[in-house]
Protein backbone atom coordinates (compact mmCIF):
# COMPACT_ATOMS: atom_id res chain seq x y z
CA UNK A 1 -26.97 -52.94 17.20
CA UNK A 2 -24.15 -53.20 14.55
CA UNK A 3 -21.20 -55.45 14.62
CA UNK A 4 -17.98 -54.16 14.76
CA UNK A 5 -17.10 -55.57 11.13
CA UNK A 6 -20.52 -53.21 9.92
CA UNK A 7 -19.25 -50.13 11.77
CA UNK A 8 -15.84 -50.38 10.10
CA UNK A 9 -17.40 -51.04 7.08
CA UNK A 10 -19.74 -48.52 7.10
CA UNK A 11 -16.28 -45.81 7.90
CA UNK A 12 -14.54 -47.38 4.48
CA UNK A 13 -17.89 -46.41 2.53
CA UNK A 14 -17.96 -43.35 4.11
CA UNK A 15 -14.40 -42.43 3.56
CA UNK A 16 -14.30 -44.08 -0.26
CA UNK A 17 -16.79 -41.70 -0.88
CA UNK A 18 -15.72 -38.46 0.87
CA UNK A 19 -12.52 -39.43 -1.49
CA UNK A 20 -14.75 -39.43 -4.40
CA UNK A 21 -16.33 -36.25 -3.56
CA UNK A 22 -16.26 -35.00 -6.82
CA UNK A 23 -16.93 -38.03 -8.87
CA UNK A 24 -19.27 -38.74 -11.42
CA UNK A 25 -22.72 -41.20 -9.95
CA UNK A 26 -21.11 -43.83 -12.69
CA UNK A 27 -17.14 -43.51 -11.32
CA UNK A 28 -18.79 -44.00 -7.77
CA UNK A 29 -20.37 -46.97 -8.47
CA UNK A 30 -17.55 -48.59 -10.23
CA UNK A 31 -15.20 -48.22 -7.50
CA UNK A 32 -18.17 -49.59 -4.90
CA UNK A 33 -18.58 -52.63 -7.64
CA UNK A 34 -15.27 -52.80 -7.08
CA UNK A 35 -14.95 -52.65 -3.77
CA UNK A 36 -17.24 -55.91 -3.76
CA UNK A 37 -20.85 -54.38 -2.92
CA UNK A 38 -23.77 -55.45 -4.29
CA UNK A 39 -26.26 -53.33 -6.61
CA UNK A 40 -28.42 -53.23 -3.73
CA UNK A 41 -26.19 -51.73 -1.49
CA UNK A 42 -24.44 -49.61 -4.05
CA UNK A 43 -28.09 -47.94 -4.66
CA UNK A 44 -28.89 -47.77 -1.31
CA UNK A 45 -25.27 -46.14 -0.42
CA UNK A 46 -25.91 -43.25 -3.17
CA UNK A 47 -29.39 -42.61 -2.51
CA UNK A 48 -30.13 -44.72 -6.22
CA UNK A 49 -31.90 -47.60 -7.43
CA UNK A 50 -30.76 -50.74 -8.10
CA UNK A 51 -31.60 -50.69 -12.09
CA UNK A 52 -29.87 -47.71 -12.32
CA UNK A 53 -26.66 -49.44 -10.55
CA UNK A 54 -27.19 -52.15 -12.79
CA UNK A 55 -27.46 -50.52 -16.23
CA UNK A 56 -24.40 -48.18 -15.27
CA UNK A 57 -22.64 -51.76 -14.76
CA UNK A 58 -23.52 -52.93 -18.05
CA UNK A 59 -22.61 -49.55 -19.67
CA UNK A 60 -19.16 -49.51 -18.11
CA UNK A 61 -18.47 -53.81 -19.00
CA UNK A 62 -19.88 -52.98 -22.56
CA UNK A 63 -17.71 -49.67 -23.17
CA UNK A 64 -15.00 -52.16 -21.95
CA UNK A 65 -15.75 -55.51 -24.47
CA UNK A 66 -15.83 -52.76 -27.41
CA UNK A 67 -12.63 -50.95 -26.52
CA UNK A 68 -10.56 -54.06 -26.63
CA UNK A 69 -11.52 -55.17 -30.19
C-alpha cells in the first residue's frame, strides 16, 4: 500500500500532465526534470525509456549552453 506522500504525488503527476495535454514528449519531460523526477521515473511516467529521457535532457542543456554564447 502507498503512503499518503506517493498518492499525492502520484495526483501532481497526474494533473502536471493532464495540464500538458498537448505538449510535445520533450516539453513534458522538461517540466518533470523540473519538477525534480528522476530519468527513471520520468520514462516510466510517459510510457519511455530512460535513454530517451536522458538524451532529450542533454538536447534541451546543449540547445541552452549554445544559445547563450
Amino acid at each position: 500500500m502507498e503512503s499518503r506522500s506517493e498518492r499525492i504525488e502520484r495526483l501532481l503527476v497526474a494533473l502536471l500532465l493532464q495540464s500538458m495535454k498537448g505538449a510535445s514528449q520533450k516539453d513534458k519531460i522538461i517540466q518533470l526534470n523540473v519538477a525534480g523526477f528522476s530519468n527513471i521515473e520520468i520514462a516510466e511516467l510517459l510510457q519511455t525509456s530512460p535513454r530517451v529521457v536522458a538524451q532529450r535532457l542533454f538536447e534541451t542543456r546543449k540547445k541552452a549552453i549554445k544559445a547563450r554564447r
